[in-house]
N, C-alpha and C. Protein backbone atom coordinates (compact mmCIF):
# COMPACT_ATOMS: atom_id res chain seq x y z
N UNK A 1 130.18 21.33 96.67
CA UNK A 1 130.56 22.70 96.52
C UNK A 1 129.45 23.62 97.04
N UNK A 2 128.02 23.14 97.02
CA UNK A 2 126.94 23.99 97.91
C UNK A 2 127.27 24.42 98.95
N UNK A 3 128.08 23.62 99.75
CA UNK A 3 128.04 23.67 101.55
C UNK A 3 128.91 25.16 101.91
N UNK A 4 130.14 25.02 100.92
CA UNK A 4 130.68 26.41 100.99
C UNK A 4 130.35 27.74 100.26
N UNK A 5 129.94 27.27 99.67
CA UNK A 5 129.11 28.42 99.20
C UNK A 5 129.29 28.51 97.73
N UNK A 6 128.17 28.30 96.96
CA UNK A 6 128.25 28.33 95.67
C UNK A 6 128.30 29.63 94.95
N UNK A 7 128.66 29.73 94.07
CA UNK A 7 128.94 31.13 93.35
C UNK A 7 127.48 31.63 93.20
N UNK A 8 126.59 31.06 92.76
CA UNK A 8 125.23 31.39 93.09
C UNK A 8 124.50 31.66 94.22
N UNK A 9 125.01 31.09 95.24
CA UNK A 9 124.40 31.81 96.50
C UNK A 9 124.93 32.87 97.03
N UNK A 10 126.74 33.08 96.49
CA UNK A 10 127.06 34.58 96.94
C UNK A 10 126.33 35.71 96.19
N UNK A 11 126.17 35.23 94.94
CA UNK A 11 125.34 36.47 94.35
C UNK A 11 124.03 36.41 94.49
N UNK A 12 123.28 35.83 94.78
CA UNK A 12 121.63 35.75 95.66
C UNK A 12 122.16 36.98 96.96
N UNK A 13 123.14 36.26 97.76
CA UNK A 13 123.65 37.15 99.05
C UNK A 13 123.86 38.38 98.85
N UNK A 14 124.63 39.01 97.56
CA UNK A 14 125.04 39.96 97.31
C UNK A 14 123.68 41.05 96.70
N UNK A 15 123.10 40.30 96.47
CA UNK A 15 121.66 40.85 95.48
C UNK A 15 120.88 41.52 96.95
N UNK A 16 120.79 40.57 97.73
CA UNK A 16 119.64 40.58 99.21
C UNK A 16 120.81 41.47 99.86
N UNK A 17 121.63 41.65 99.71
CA UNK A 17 122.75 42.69 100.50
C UNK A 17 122.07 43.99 100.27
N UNK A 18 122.36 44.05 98.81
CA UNK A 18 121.75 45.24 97.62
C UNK A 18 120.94 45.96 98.11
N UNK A 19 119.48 44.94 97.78
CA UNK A 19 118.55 45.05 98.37
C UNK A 19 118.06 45.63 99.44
N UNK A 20 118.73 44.88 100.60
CA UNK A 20 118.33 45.35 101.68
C UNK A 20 118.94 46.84 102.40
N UNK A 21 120.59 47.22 101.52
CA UNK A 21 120.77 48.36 101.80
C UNK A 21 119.89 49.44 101.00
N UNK A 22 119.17 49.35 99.58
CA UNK A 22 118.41 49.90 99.11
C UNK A 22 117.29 50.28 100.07
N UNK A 23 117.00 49.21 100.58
CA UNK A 23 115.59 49.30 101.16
C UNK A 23 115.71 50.15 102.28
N UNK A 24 117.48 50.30 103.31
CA UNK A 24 117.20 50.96 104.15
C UNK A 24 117.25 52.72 103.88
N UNK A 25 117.78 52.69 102.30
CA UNK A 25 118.27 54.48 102.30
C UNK A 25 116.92 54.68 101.72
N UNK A 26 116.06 53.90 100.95
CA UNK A 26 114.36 54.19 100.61
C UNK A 26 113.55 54.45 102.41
N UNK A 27 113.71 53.83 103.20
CA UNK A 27 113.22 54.13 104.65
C UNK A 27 113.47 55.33 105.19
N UNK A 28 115.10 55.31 104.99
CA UNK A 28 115.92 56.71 105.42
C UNK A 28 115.30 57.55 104.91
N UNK A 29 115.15 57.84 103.37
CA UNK A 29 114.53 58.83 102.37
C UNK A 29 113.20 59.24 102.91
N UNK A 30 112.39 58.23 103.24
CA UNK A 30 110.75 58.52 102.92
C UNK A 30 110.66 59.22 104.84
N UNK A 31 111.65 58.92 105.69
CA UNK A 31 111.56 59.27 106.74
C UNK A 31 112.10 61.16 106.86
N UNK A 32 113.11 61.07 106.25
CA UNK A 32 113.33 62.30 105.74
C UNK A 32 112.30 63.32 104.80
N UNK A 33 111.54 62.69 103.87
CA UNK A 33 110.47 63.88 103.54
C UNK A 33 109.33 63.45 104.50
N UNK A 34 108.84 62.71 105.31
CA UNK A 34 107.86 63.39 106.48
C UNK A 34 108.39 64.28 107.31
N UNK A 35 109.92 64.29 107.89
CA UNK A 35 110.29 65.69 108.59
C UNK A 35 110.34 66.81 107.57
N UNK A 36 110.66 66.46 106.60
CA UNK A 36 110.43 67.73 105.67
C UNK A 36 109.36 68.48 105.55
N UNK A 37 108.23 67.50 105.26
CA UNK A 37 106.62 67.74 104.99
C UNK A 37 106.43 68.73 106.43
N UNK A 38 106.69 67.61 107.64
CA UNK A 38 105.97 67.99 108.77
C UNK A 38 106.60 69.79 109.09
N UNK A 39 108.23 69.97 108.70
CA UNK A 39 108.56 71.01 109.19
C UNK A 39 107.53 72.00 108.18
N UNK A 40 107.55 72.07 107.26
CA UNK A 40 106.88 72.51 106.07
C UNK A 40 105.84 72.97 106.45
N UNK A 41 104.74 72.27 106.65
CA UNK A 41 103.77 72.38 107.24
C UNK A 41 103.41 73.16 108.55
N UNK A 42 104.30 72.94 109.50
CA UNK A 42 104.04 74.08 110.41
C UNK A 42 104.88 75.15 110.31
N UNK A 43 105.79 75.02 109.04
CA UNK A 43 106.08 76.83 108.88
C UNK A 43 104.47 77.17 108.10
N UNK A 44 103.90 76.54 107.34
CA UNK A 44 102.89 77.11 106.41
C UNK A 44 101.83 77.69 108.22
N UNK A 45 101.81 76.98 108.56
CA UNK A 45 101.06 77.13 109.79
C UNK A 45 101.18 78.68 110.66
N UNK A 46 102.48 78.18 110.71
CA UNK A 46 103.21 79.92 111.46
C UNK A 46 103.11 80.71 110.53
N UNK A 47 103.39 80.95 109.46
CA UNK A 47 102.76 81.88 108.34
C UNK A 47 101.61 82.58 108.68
N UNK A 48 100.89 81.43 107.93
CA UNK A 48 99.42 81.95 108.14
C UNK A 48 99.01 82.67 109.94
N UNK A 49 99.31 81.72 110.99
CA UNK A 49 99.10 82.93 112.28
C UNK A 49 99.98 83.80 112.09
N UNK A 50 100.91 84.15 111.26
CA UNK A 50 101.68 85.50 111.22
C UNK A 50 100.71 86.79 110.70
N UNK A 51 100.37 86.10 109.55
CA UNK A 51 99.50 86.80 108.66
C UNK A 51 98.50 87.30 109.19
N UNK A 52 97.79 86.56 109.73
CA UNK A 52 96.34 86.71 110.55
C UNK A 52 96.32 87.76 111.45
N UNK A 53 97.33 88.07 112.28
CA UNK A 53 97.66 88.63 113.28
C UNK A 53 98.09 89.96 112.84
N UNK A 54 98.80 90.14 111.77
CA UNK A 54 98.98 91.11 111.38
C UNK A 54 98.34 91.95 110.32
N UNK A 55 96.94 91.17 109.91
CA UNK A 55 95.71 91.92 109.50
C UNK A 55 94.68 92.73 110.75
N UNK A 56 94.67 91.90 111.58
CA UNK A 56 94.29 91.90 112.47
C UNK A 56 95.08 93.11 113.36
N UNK A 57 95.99 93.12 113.64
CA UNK A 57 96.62 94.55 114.13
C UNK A 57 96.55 95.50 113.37
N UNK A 58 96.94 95.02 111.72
CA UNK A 58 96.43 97.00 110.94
C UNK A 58 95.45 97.10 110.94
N UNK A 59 94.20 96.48 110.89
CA UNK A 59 92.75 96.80 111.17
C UNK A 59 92.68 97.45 112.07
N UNK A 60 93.32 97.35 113.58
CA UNK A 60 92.84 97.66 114.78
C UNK A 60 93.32 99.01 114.60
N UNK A 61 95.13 99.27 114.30
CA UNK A 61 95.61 99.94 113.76
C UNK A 61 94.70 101.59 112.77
N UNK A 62 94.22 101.08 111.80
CA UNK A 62 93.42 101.79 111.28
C UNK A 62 92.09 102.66 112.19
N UNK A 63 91.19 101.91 112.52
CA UNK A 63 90.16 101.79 113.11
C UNK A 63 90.46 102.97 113.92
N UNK A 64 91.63 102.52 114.79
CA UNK A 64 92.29 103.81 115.71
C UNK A 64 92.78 105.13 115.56
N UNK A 65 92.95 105.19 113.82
CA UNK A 65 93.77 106.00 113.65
C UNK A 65 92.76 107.37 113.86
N UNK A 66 91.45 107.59 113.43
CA UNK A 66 90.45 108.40 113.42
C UNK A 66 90.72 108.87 115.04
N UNK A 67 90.62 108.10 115.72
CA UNK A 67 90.17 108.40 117.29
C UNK A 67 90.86 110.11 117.68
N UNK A 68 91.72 110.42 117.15
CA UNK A 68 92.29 111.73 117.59
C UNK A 68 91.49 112.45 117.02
N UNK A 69 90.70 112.59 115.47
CA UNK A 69 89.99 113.38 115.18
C UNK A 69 88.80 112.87 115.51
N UNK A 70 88.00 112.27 115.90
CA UNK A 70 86.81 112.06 116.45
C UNK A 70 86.79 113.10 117.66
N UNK A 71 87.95 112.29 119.01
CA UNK A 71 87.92 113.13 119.95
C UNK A 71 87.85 114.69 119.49
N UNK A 72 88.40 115.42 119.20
CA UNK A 72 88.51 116.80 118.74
C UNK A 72 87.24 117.02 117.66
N UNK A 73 86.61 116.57 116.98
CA UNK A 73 85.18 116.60 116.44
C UNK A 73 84.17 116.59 117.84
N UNK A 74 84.16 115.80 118.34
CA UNK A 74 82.99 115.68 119.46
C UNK A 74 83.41 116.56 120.73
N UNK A 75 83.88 117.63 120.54
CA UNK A 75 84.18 118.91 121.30
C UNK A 75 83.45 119.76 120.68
N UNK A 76 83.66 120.03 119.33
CA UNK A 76 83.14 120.76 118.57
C UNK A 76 81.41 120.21 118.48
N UNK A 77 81.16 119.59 118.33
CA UNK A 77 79.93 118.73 118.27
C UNK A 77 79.22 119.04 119.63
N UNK A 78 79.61 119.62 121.10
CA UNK A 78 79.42 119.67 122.19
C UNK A 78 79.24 121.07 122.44
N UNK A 79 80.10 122.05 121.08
CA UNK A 79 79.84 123.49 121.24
C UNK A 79 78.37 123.69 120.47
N UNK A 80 77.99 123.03 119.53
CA UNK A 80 77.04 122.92 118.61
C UNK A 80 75.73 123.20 119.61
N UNK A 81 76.11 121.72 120.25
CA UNK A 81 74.78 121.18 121.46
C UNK A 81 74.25 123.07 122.16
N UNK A 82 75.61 123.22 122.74
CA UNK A 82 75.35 124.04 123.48
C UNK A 82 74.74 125.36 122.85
N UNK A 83 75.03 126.06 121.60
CA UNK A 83 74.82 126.97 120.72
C UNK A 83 73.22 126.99 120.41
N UNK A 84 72.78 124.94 120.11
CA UNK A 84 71.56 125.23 120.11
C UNK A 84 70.69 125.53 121.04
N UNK A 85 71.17 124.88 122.55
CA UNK A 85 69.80 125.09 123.51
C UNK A 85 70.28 126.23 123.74
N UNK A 86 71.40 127.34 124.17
CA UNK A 86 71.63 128.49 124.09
C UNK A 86 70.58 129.33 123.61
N UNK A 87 70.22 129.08 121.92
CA UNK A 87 69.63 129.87 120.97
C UNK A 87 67.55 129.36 121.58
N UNK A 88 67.46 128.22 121.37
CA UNK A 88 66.13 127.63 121.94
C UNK A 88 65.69 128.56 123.38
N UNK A 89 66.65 128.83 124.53
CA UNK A 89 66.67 129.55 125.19
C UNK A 89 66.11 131.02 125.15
N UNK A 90 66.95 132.00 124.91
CA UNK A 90 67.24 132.87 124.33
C UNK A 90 67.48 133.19 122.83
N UNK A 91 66.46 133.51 122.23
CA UNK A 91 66.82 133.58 121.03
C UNK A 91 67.13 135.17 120.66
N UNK A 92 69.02 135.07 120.76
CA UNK A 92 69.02 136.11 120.32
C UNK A 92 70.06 135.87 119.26
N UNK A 93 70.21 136.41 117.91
CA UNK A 93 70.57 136.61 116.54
C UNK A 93 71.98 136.36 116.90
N UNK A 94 72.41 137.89 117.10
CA UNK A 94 73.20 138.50 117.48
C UNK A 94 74.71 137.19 118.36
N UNK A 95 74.28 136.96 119.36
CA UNK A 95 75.14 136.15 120.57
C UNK A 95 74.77 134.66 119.63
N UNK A 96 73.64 134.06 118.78
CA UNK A 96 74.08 132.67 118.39
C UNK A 96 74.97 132.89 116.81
N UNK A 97 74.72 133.90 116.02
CA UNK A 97 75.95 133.66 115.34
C UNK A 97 77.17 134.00 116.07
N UNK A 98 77.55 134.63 116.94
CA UNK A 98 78.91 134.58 117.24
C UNK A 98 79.25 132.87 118.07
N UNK A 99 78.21 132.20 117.99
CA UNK A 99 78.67 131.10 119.32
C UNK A 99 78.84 130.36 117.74
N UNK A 100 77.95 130.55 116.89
CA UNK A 100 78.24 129.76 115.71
C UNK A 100 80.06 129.72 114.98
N UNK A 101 80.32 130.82 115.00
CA UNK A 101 81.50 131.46 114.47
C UNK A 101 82.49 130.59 115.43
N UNK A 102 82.24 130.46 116.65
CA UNK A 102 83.25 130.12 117.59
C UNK A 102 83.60 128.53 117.21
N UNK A 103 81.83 127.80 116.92
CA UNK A 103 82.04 126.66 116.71
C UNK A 103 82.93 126.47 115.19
N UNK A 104 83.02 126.68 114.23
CA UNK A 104 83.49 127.27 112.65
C UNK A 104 84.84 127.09 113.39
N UNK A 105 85.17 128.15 113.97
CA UNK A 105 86.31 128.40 114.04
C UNK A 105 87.26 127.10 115.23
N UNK A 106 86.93 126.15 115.47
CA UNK A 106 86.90 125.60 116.40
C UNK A 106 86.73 124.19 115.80
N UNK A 107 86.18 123.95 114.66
CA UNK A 107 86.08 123.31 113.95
C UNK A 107 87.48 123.35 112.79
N UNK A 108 87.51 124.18 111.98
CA UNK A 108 88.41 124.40 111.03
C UNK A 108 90.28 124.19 111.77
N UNK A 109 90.14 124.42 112.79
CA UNK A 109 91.32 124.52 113.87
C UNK A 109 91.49 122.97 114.48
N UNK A 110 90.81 122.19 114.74
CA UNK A 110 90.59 120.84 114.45
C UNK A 110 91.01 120.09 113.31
N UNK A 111 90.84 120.45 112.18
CA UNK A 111 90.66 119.95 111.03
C UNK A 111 91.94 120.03 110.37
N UNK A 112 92.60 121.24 110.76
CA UNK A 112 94.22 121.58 110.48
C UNK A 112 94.99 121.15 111.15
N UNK A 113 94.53 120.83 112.25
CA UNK A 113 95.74 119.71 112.89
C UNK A 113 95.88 118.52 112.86
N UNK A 114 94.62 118.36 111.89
CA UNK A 114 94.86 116.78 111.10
C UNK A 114 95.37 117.22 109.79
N UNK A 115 95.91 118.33 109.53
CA UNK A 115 97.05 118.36 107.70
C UNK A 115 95.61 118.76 106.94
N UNK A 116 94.50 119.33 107.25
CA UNK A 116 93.60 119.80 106.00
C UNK A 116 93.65 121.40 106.03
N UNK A 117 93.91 121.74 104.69
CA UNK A 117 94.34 123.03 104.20
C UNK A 117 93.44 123.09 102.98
N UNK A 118 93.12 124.55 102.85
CA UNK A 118 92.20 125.16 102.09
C UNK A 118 92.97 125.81 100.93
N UNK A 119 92.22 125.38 99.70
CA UNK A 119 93.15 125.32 98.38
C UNK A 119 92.80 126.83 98.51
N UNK A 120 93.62 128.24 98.20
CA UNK A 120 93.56 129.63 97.85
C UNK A 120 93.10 129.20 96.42
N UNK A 121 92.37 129.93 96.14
CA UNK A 121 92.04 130.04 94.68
C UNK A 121 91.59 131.40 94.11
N UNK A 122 90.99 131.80 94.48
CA UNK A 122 90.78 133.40 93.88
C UNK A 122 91.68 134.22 93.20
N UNK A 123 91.68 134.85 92.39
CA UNK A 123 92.52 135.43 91.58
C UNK A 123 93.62 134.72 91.24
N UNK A 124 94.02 133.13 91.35
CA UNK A 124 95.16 132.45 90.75
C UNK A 124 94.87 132.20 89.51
N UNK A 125 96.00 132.09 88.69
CA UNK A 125 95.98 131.33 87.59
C UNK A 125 94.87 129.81 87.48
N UNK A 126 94.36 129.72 86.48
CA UNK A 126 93.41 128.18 86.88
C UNK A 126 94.34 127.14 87.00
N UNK A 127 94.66 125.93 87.81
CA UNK A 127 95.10 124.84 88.09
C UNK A 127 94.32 123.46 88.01
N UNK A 128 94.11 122.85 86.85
CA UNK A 128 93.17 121.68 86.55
C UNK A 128 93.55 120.95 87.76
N UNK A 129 94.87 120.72 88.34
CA UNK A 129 94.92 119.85 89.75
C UNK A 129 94.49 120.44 90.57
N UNK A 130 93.87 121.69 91.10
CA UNK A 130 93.48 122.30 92.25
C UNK A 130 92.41 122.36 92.08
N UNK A 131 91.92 123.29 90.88
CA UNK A 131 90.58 123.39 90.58
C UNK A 131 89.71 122.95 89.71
N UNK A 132 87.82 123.09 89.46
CA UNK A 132 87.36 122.06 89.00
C UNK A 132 86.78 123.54 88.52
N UNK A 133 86.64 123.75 86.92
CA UNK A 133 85.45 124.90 86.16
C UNK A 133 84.25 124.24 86.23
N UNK A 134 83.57 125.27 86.85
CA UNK A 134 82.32 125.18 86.87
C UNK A 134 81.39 125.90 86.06
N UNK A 135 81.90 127.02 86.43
CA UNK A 135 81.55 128.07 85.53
C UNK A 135 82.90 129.02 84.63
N UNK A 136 82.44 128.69 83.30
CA UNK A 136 83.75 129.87 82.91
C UNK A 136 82.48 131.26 81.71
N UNK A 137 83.78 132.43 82.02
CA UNK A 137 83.13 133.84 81.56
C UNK A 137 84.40 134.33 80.96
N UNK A 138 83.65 134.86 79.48
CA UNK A 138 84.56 135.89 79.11
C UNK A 138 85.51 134.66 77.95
N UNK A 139 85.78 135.39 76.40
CA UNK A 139 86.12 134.35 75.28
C UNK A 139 87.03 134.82 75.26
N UNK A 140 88.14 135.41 75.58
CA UNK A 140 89.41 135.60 75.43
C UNK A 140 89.80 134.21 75.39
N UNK A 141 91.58 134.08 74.64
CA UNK A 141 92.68 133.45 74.18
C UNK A 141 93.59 133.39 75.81
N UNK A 142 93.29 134.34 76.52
CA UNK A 142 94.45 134.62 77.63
C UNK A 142 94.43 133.29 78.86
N UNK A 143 95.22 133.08 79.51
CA UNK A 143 95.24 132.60 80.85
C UNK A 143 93.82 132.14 81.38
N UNK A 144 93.43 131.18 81.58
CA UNK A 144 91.99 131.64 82.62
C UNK A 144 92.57 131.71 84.12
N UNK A 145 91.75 132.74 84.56
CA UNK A 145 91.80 133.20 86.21
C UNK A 145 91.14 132.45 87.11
N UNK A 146 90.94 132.46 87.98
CA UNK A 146 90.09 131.69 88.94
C UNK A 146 89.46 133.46 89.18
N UNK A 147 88.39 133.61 89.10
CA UNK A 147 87.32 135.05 89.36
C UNK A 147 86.10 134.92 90.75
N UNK A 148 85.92 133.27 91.08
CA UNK A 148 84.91 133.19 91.88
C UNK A 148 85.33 131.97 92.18
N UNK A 149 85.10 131.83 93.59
CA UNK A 149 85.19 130.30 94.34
C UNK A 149 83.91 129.65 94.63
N UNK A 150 83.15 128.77 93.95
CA UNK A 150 81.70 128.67 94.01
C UNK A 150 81.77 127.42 95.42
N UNK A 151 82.75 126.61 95.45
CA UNK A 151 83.11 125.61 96.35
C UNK A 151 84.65 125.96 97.06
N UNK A 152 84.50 125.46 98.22
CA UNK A 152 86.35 125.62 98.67
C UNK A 152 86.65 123.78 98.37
N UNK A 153 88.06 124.30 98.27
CA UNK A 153 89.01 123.24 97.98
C UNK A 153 89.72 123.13 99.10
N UNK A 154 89.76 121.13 99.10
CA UNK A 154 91.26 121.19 100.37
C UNK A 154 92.02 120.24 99.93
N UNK A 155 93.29 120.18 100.92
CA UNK A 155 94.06 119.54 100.58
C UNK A 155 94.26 118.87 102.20
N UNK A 156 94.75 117.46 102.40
CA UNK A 156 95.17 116.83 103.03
C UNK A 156 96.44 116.50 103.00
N UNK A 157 97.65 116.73 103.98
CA UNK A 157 98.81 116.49 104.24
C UNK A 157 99.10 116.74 102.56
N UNK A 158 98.63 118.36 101.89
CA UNK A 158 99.70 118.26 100.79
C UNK A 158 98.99 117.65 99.67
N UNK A 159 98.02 116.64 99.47
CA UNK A 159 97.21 116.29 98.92
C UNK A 159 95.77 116.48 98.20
N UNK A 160 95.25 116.87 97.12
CA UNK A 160 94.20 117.51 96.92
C UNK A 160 93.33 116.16 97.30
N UNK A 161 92.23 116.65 98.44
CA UNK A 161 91.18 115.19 98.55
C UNK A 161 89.89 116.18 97.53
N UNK A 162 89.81 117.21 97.57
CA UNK A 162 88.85 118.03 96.96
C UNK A 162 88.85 119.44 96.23
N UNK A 163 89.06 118.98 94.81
CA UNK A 163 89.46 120.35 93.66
C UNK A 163 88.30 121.50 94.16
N UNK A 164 89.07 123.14 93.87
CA UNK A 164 87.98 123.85 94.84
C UNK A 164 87.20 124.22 93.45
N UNK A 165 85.71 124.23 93.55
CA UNK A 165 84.89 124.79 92.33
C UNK A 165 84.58 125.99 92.14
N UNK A 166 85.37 126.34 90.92
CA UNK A 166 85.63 127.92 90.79
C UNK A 166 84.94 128.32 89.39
N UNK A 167 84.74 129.90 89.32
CA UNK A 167 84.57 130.36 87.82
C UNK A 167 85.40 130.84 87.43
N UNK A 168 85.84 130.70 86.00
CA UNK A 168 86.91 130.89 85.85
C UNK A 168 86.79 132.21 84.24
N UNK A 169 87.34 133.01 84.17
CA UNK A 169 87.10 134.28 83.08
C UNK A 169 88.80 133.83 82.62
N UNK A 170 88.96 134.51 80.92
CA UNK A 170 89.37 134.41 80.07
C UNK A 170 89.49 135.80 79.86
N UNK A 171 90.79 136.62 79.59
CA UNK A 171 90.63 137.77 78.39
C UNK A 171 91.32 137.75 77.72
């Protein structure tokens, strides 16, 4: 009864059948998470040069962003030059404050076309977001005023970068 096959060797056969289809979907499997891993891995890869690249551009980004007000500073910076050997020259009062005034004005006109605006403060009501007491006068209960601007205040695009320092009276 061996020769045809004993009931024991079909199930040895059937076992090593088992087996060996086990063994091929464990091959299949473990072949399947190295493409997994590997895709994995070079997305982590492309990531990271995503990332990199795009620190790397807002840096540059940034860095650049000044360049419009630089340029327009170093105009003004060029009226300066000139104001001084002007004055070293000729020293007359009179013609270097007005070249001064020009530069001021030339400056401040610069400065507004980058969004910086000058907080009004004088005679307003006091505004703890606008303004900073420096000095206050006068013990009244009433309103405090803004009476003196000891510092100017600005604002950027709308933004206070600097409360203006004022004195402020009470009646």
């Amino acid at each position: 009864m061996e020769a045809g096959g004993t009931p024991g060797t079909r199930a040895e056969e059937g076992t090593t059948a088992e087996q060996a289809a086990m063994q091929a979907e464990l091959e299949e499997a473990r072949r399947q998470a190295a493409e997994y891993r590997d895709h994995l891995q070079r997305l982590q890869a492309e990531f990271e040069n995503y990332r990199k690249r795009v620190l790397k551009e807002q840096t540059r980004a940034v860095e650049r962003a000044a360049e419009p007000l630089i340029r327009r500073l170093l105009e003004v910076l060029d009226e300066f030059e000139l104001a001084l050997m002007a004055a070293e020259d000729r020293p007359d009062f009179d013609r270097f404050l007005h070249g001064v005034e020009l530069v001021y004005a030339k400056l401040v006109e610069a400065l507004k076309a980058e969004g910086l605006e000058r907080i009004e403060a004088l005679g307003k009501r006091f505004d703890p977001a606008e303004h900073e007491a420096l000095m206050q006068v006068g013990e009244g209960d009433g309103e405090p005023v803004v009476v003196d601007v000891l510092r100017q205040g600005y604002k950027l695009r709308g933004q206070v970068i600097r409360p203006a320092g004022v004195k402020v009276a009470r009646s």
